[in-house]
Structure formats: C-alpha cells, structure tokens
Protein backbone atom coordinates (compact mmCIF):
# COMPACT_ATOMS: atom_id res chain seq x y z
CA UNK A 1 0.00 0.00 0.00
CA UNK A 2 2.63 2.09 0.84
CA UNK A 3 4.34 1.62 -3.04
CA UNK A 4 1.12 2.13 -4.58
CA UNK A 5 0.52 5.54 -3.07
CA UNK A 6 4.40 6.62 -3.28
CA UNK A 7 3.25 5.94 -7.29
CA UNK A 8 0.24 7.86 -7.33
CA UNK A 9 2.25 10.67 -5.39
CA UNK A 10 5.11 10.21 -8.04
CA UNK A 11 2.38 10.58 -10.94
CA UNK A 12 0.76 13.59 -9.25
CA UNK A 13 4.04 14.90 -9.19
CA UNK A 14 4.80 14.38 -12.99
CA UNK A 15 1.26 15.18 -13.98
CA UNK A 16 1.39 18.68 -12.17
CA UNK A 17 4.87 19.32 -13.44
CA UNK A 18 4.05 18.73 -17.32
CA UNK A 19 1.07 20.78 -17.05
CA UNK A 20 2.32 23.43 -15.49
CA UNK A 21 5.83 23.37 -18.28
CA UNK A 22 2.61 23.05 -21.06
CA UNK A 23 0.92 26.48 -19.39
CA UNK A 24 4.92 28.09 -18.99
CA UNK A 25 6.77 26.73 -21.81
CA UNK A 26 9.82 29.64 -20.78
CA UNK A 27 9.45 27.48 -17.50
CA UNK A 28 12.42 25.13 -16.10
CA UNK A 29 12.24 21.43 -17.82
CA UNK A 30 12.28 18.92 -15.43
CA UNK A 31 15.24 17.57 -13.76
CA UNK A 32 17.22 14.39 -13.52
CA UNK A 33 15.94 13.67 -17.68
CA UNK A 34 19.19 12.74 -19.70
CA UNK A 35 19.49 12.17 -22.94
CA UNK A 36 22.45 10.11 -24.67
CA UNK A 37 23.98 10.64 -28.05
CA UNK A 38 25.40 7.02 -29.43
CA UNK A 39 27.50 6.97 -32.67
CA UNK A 40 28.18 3.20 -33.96
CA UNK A 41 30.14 1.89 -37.39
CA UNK A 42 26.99 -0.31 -38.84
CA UNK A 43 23.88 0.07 -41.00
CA UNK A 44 20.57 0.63 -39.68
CA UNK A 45 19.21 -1.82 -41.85
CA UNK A 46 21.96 -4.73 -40.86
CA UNK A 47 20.19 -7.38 -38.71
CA UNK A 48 22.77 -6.81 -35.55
CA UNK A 49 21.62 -3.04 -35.47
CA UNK A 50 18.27 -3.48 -35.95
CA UNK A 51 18.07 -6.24 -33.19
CA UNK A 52 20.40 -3.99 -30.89
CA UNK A 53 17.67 -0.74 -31.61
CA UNK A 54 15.24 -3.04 -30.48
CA UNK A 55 16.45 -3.74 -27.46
CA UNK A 56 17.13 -0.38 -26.88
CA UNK A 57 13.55 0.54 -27.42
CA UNK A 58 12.67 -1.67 -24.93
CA UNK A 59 14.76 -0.26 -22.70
CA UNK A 60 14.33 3.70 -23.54
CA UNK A 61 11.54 5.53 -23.18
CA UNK A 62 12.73 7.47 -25.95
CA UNK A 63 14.49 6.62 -29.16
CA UNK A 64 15.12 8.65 -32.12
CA UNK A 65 17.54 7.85 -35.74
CA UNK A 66 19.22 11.05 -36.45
CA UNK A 67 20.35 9.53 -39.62
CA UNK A 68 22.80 6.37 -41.00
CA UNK A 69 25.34 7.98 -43.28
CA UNK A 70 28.16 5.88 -45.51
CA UNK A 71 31.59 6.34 -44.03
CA UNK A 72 33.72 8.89 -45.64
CA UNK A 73 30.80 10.79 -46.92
CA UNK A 74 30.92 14.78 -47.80
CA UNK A 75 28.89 17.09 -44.32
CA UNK A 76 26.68 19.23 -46.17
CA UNK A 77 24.49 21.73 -44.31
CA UNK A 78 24.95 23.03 -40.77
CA UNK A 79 26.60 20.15 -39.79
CA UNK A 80 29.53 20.97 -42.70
CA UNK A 81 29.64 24.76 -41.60
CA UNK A 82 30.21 23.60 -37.54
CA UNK A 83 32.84 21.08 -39.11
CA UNK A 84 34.80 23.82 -40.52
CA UNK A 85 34.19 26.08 -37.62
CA UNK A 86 35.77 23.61 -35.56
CA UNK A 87 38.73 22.86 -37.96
CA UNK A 88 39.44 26.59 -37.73
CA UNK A 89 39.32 26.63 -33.60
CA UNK A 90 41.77 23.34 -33.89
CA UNK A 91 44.20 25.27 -36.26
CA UNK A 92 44.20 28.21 -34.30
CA UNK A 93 44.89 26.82 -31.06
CA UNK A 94 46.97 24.15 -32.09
CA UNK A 95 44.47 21.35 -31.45
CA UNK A 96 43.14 18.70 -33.75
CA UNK A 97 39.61 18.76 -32.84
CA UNK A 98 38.68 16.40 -35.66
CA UNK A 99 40.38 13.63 -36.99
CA UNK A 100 40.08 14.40 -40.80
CA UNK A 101 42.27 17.54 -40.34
CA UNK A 102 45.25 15.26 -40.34
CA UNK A 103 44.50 14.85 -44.37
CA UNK A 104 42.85 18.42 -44.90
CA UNK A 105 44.81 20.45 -47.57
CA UNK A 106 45.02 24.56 -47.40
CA UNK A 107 42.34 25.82 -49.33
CA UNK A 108 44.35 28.74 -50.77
CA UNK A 109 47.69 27.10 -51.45
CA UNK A 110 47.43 25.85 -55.38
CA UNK A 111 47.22 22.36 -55.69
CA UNK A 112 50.62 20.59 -56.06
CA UNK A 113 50.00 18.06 -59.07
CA UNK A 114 52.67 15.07 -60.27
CA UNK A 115 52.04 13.29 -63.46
CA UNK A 116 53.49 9.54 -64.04
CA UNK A 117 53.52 9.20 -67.83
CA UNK A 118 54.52 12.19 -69.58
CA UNK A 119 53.42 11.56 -72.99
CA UNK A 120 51.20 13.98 -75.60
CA UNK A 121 48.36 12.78 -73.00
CA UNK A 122 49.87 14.18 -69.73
CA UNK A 123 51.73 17.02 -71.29
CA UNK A 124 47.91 17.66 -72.44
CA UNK A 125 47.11 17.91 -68.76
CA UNK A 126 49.92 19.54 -67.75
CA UNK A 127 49.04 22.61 -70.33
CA UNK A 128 45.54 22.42 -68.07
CA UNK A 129 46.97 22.59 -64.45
CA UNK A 130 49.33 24.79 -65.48
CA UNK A 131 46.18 27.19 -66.92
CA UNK A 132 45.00 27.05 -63.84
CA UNK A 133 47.99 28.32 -61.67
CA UNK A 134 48.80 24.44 -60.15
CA UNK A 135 51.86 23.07 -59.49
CA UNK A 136 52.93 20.70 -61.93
CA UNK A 137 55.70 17.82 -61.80
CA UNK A 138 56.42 15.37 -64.07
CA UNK A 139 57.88 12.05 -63.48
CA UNK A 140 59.00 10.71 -67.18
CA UNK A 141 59.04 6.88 -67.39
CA UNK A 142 59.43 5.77 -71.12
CA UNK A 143 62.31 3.48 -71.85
CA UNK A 144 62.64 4.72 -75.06
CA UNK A 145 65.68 7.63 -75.38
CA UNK A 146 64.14 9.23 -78.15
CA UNK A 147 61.09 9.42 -76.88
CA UNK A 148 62.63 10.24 -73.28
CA UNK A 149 64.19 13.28 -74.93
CA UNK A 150 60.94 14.79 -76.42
CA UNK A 151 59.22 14.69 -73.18
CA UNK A 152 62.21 16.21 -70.79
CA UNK A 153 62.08 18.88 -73.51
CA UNK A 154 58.65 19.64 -73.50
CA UNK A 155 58.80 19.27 -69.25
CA UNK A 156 61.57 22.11 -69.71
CA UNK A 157 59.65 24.04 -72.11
CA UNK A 158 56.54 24.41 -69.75
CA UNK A 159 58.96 25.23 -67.18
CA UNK A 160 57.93 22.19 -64.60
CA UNK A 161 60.22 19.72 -63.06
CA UNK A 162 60.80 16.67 -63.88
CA UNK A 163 62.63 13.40 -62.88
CA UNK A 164 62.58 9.87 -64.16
CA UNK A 165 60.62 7.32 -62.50
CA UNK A 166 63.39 4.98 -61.19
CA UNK A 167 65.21 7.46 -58.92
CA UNK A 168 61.56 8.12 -57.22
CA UNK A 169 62.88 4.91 -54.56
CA UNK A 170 66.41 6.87 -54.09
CA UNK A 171 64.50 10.20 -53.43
CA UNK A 172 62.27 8.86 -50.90
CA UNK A 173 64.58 6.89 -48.56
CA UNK A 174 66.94 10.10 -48.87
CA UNK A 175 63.91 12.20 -47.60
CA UNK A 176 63.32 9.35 -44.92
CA UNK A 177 66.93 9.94 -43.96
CA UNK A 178 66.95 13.33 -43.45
CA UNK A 179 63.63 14.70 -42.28
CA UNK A 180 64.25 18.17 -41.82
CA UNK A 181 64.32 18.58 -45.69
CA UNK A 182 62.02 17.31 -48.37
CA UNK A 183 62.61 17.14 -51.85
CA UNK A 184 59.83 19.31 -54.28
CA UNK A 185 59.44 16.62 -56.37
CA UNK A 186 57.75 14.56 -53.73
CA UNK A 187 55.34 17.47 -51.91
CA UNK A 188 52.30 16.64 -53.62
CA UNK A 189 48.71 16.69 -52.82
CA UNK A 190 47.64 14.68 -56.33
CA UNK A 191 49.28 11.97 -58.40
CA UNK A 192 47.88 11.55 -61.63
CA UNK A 193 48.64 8.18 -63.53
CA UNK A 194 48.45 8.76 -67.25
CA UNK A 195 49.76 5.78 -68.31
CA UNK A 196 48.88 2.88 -70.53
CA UNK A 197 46.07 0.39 -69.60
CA UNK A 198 48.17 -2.45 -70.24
CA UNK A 199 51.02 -1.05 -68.15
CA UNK A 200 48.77 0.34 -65.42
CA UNK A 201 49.15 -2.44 -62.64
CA UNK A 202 52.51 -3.03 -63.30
CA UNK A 203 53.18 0.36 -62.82
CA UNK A 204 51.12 0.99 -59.54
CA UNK A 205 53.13 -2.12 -58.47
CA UNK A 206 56.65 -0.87 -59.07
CA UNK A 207 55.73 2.91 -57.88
CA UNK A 208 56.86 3.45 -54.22
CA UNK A 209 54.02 3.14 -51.86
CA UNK A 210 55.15 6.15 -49.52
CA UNK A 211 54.64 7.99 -52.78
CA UNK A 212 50.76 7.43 -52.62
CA UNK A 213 50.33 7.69 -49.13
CA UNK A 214 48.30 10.86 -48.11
CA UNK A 215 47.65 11.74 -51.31
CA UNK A 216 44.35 12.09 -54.30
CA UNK A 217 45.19 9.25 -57.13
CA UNK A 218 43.89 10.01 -60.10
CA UNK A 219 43.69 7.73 -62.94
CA UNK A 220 42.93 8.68 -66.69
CA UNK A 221 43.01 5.95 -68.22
CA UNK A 222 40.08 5.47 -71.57
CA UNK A 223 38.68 2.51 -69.45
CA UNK A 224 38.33 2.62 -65.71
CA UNK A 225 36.92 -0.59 -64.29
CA UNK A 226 40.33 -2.08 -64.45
CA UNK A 227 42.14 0.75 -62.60
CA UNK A 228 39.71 1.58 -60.27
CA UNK A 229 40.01 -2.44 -59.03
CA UNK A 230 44.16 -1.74 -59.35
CA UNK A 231 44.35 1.65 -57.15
CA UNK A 232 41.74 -0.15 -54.17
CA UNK A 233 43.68 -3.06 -54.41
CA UNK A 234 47.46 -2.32 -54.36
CA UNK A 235 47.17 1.58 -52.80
CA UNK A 236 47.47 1.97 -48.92
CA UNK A 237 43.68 2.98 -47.57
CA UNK A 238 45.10 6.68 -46.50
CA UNK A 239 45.16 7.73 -50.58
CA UNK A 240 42.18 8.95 -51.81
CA UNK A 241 41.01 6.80 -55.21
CA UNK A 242 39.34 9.22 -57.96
CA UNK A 243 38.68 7.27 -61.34
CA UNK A 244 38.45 9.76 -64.38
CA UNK A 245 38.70 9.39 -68.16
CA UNK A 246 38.93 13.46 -69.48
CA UNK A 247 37.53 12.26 -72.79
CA UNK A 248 40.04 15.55 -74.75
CA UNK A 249 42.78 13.55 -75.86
CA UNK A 250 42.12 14.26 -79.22
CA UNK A 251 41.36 18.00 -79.25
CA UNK A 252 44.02 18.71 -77.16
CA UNK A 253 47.33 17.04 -79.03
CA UNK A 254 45.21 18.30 -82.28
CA UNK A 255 45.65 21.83 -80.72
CA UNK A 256 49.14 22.76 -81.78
CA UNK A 257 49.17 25.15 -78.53
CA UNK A 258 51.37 27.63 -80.58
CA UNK A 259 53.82 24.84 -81.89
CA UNK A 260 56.23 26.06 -79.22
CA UNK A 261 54.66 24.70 -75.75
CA UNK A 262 55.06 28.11 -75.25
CA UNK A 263 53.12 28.59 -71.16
CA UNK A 264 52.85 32.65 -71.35
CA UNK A 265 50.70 32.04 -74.84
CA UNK A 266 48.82 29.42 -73.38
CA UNK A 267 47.52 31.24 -70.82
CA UNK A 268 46.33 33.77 -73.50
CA UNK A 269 44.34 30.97 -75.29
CA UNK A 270 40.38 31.49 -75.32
CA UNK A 271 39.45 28.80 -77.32
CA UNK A 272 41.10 25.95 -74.86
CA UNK A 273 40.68 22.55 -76.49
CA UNK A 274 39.16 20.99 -73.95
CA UNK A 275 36.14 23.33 -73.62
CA UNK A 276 32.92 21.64 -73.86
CA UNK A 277 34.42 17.83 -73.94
CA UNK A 278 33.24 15.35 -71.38
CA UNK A 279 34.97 14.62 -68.33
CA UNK A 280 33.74 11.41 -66.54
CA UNK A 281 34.62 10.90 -63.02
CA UNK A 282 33.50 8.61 -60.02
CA UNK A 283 34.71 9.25 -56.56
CA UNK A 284 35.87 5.83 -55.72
CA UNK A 285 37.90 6.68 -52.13
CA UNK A 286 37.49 9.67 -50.92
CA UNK A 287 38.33 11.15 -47.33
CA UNK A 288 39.54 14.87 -48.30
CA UNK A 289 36.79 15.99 -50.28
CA UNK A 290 37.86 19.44 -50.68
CA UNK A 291 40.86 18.55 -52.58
CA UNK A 292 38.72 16.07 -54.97
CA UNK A 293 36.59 19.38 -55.31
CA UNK A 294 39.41 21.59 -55.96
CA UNK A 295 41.16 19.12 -58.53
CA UNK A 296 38.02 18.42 -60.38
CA UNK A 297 37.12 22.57 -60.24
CA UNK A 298 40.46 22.59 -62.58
CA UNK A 299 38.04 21.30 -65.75
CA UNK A 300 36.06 23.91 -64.98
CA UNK A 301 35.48 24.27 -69.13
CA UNK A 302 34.38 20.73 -69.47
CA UNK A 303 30.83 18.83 -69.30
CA UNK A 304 31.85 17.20 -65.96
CA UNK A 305 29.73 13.59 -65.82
CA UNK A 306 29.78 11.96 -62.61
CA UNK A 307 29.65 7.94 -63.04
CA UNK A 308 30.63 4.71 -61.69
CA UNK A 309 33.35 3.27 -63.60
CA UNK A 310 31.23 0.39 -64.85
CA UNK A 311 28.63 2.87 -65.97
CA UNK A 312 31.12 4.37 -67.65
CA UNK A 313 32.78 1.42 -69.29
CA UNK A 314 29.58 0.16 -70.19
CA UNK A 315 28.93 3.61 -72.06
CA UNK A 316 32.12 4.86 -73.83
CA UNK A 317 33.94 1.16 -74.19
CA UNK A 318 32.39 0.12 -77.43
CA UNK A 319 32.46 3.80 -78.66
CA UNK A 320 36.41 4.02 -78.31
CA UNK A 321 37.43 1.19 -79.62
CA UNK A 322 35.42 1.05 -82.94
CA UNK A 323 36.58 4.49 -83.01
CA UNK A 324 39.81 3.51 -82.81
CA UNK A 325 39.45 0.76 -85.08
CA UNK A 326 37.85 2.91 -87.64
CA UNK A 327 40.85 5.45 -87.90
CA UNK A 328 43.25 2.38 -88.11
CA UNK A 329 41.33 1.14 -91.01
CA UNK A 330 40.87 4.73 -92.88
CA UNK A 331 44.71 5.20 -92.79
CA UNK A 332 45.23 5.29 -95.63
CA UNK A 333 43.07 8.62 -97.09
CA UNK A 334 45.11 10.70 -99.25
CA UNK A 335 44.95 14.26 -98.24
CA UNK A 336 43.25 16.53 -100.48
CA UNK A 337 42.61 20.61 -100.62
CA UNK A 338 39.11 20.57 -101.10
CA UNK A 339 37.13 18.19 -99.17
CA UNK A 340 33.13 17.62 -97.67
CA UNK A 341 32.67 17.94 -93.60
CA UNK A 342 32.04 14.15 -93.88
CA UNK A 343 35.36 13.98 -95.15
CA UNK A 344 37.42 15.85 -92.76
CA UNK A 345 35.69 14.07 -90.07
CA UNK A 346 36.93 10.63 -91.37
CA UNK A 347 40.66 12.72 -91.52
CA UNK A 348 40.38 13.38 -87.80
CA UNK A 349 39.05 10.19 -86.90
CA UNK A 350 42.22 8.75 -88.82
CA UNK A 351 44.76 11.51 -87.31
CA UNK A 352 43.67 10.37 -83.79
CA UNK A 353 44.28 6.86 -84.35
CA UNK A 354 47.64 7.74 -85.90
CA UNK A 355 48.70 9.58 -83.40
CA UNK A 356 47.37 6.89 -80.39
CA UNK A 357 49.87 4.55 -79.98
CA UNK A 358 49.81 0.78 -80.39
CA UNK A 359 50.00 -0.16 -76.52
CA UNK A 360 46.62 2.27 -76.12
CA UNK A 361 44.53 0.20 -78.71
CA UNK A 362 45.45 -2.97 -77.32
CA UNK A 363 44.39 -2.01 -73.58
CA UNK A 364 41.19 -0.71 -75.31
CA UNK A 365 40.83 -4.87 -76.98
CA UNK A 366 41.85 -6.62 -74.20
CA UNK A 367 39.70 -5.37 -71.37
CA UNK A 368 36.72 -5.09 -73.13
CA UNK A 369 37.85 -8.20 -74.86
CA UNK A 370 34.63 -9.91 -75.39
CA UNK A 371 32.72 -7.10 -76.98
CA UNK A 372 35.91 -5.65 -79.13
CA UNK A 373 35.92 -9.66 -80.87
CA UNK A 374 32.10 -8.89 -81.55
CA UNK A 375 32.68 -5.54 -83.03
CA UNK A 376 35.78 -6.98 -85.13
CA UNK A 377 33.58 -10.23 -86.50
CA UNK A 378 30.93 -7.47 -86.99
CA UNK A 379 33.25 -5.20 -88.94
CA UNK A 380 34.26 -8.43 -90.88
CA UNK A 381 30.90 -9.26 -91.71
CA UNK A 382 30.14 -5.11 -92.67
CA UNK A 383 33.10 -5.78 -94.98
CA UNK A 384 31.99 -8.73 -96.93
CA UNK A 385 28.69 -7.69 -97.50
CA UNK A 386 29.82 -4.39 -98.77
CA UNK A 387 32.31 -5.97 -101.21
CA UNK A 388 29.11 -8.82 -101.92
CA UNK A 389 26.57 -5.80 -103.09
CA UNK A 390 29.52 -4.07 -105.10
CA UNK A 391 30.26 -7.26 -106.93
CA UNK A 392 26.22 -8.30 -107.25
CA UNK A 393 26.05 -4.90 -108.60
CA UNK A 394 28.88 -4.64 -110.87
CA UNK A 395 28.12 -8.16 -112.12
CA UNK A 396 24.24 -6.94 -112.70
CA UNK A 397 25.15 -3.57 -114.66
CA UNK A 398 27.53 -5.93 -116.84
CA UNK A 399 24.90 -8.24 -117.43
CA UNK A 400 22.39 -5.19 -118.53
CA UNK A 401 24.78 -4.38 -120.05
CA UNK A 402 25.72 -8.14 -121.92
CA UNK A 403 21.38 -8.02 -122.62
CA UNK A 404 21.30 -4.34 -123.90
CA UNK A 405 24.12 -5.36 -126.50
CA UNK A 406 22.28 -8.60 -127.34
CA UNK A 407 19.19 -6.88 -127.89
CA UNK A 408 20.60 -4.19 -129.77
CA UNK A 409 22.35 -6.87 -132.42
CA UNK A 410 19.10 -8.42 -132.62
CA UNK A 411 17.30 -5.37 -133.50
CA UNK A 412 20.11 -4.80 -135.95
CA UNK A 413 20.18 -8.07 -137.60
CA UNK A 414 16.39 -7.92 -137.75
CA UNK A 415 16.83 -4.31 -139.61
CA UNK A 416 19.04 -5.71 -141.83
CA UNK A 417 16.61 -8.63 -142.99
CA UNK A 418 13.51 -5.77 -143.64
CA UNK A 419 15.98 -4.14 -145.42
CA UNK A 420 16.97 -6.61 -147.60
CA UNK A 421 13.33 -7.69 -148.12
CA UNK A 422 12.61 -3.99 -149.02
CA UNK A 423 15.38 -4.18 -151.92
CA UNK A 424 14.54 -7.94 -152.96
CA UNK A 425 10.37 -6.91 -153.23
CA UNK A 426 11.80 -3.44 -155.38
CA UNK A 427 14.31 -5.42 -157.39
CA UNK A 428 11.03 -7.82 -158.58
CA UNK A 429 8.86 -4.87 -158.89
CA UNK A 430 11.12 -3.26 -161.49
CA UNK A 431 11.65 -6.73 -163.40
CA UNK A 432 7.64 -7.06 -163.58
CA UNK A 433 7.67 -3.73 -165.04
C-alpha cells in the first residue's frame, strides 16, 4: 500500500509538473531527464543493429535515428559549416579537434600536381593545371631515349620539373633519412597516372608506396573498371582513389598550342581545347573531399559527368574502340585541298588513331575483350557484305549491259533482214515492169 501511493504521489508529481511546463513553456524542464547521443560503425538496416535498436527501445523511453550515413561521406548543411568552424578553432589553437584535419589540404595554397607518364596525353594535362595556376611535376618513365628526350624537352619548355621514375625509390629513402628537408618533387597533394592500360598495374606495383600515401590518385586511363580495381587493391587505404577518363585527348594534341609549348601564350588561349568535352569521373575513395573538389574545379570548361566506372565502361567502351578501329582502317586517305565535312571528319578520326599509340589500342581490346571480338567479326561481316553488293552490282550492270548489246544486235540483224526484203520486193517490182 505504501508503493502504490508513493506511485500515485510520483504521478501527481509528474502530472502537475508537465502541465504546469505546457501552461509556462519559458518554465524550467524537469530535472534528472538525460538524454544520450550514441555513434556506432553499422547500417541501420543490418540485422545486428536493428536487433540492438530493439532492445534499446525496450529499454528507452525514448528513441530517435538522427540519420545512418556511408563512411567517408561529404557534411553538407549546418553540420559541414560547424565542421569547418571547428577545424578553424583546432588550427588556431593548435588542437586537432577532428580527426580528418590530419589529411585536410590549405584551401588557398594551389594544388601541387605530379604526373606519371609524360606523354602527348599528360603534357595535355599539364598545359591544363598549369592554366590554372597548379603546381605541376612530371615524373617521365618511357624506356625509349628518343622518346625520353621529347618529353624532358617539353617538361623544360613548360617550365615544370621533372625526374625519371626509377630514382623516385632513391629520393624517398633520402627524404626518410633526413627529415628536416624534403625534396619538391615529392610534396604533392595529387598523383595523376596517365599511363597505358596495359602497363597500369605493373606500374602501380613498381611505384613506391610512400609515394601514394596521403595523397588524391587520379587515374585517366580510356577505361576505368580495371584501374579503379588496381588503385583499391594495391594503394594503402590513407590515398584517396578518384577514377576519371577526361575524354580531350584528341582536341588537345590536335591543338598545336602555338607549336612552341610556349606557357605565357597558353595562358592567352580562349578557345582551350578541352572546352565543352566530357569529363567522366567517379569518386571511388574519398576522405579529403575538398581537394577532390578543388582538382576536379580545374576542368572547370568541361561537361563534368559523374559515373561509376562500370557505368562508364559500359557507355564509352564500345564507342572508343570502334573508333579507334575505324581510324586504323581509314589510314590510308590521301589528303586533299578541297574536301566535304564528312570527309574531314573521317581525316580526324584517322589523325587520332595515328597519333594513339599501339599499346593504347590494345588495352582498349583486351579489357573489353569480349565485346571488341564482336565488333571486329561485326566489322568483318560489314566488310563482306559491302564488297558482296559491289560485286552483285557490278556483275548486274555488266549483265544489262551483256542483254542491252544482245538486244541491240538483234534489233540490228532484224533491220538488216527488212531491209533486204525492201530491196529484194523493189528489185522484182522493177523486173515485172
């Protein structure tokens, strides 16, 4: 008896108190009312959290789902400008209030960009950073001299450094050596691999990996399934993975850029080449989203398309090889000074695939191997039924005209008959007479 009416007394007590807060909502809330805030690495859907918010139910009186976000997902909102707000209070008095600062870059420092693969492709990108004020390296890793040449020249002629690929392992246990000074060639805050597809793994294999660590990797290769599975396989999970394929290749080695790689014109260009082309991206590992943002704000000029890699693949595979396969096979047009629109097309198409080397158009077969056979056999079959109708026809205007010269003889030998029956009817006319 004495429980039940310390519970009715209780219930009183709670009944008067929410009243009155309803009546005076500027009143005091009531006291000894807590409420927790629980963060935990799962989806709400997954059958462990939905049994353990269960339970929880059972045992709260209240229970609310702010929200169940992906890891490594961009704040947006409030919550982004009280993120940034603290980031600034952590800077300022030397305290790292959150744990992403650690790979935050400086918003106003220009991005620091290296390039692996300094062909007419990267030096292409390296005319676009540069446009934009970034900081450009290139690490050169053809085996070819001549070729090795060419692109040291055309590094010195934009004015960027450069170093081969092979002393990268030197350079970095030198810099682990002495860590009071750091060679420029290695402060970076994105690697971008323009390299071959067929080369691509081999090459993120032999690359340091203290060279990745910390750091955006950006691949640009014309498929990206393949390297998007190499960089989350093989890279350490500190570098950010952004999958890309600026679809300007052409345009931009078309673009003579002054003849001279001349920078200072460069940046006088209006007509970039790379205005208006597609850029396809997919954000496949990201934890500094800032810097993705501020690398991808450098195509500014381009129709920026954000895709998964399969999407992509799926899209543009078919397109670039029989593309590809197209200019290989058109080769051979003569030039000419007066030509159609439909002609100079087929001349660009065939330029490109001059100008796109052998080890490109095999990476562009063999990983999209099974529909590149189907567009060859196709291509095949196109072929011989083209050169079937040209012989049917040829072999039917012959035979018109075989049956026009028939029919003509005919007609003649039949004139020649009435004529002679004309003169043998006129020759017994003038005998009768």
């Amino acid at each position: 008896q004495q429980q039940q009416q310390q519970q009715q007394q209780q219930q009183q007590q709670q009944t008067t108190t929410s009243s009155s807060f309803a009546q005076n909502p500027t009143g005091d809330k009531r006291r000894f009312r807590y409420c927790f805030y629980l963060d935990f690495l799962d989806s709400e859907l997954s059958e462990n959290a939905q049994n353990a918010l269960h339970h929880l139910r059972e045992q709260a009186d209240f229970c609310r789902i702010l929200g169940s976000y992906p890891q490594k997902s961009r704040l947006v909102g409030p919550v982004a400008v009280a993120s940034d707000e603290l980031k600034h209070l952590g800077e300022g008095g030397g305290l790292s209030l959150l744990s992403t600062d650690i790979q935050a870059s400086n918003p106003q420092a220009p991005l620091r960009i290296g390039i692996v693969g300094f062909g007419e492709f990267g030096q292409s990108l390296a005319r676009l950073f540069l446009q934009h004020q970034a900081g450009v390296v290139a690490y050169i890793m053809d085996d070819d001299a001549n070729k090795k040449k060419v692109q040291e020249a055309a590094a010195q002629a934009m004015g960027i450094e450069h170093t081969p690929v092979f002393k990268l392992q030197n350079m970095l246990s030198q810099q682990d050596q002495s860590s009071s000074s750091s060679s420029s060639l290695l402060q970076l805050d994105v690697l971008v691999l323009a390299v071959p597809l067929i080369h691509f793994q081999d090459v993120v294999r032999s690359l340091p990996q203290d060279l990745f660590s910390g750091k955006l990797i950006v691949e640009v290769c014309p498929l990206n399934v393949h390297p998007k599975a190499v960089l989350l396989k093989h890279l350490p999970p500190d570098a950010d993975v952004l999958s890309s394929h600026p679809m300007f290749g052409a345009a931009a080695s078309n673009h003579d850029m002054l003849g001279d790689n001349n920078i200072n014109n460069i940046n006088d260009i209006d007509d970039a080449p790379w205005d208006g082309q597609p850029m396809v991206y997919e954000k496949a590992r990201i934890s500094d989203m800032k810097r993705c943002d501020r690398f991808l704000s450098l195509f500014e000029g381009c129709q920026r398309v954000e895709m998964t890699a399969e999407q992509h693949d799926r899209y543009t595979a078919d397109a670039a090889f029989v593309t590809h396969l197209t200019g290989r096979l058109l080769s051979v047009l003569p030039p000419t000074p007066v030509a159609s629109r439909e002609y100079a097309a087929l001349c660009d198409v065939a330029e490109l695939s001059e100008k796109t080397d052998g080890d490109a158009f095999f990476g562009m077969f063999r990983y999209n191997e099974p529909r590149a056979r189907l567009h060859l056999n196709q291509m095949r079959e196109n072929l011989a039924r083209v050169e079937r109708e040209l012989a049917a026809k040829e072999a039917y205007l012959e035979a018109r005209a075989e049956m026009k010269n028939a029919e003509r003889q005919r007609l003649i030998e039949e004139c020649k008959i009435l004529l002679q029956d004309v003169v043998s009817n006129q020759g017994q006319e003038q005998q009768q007479d």
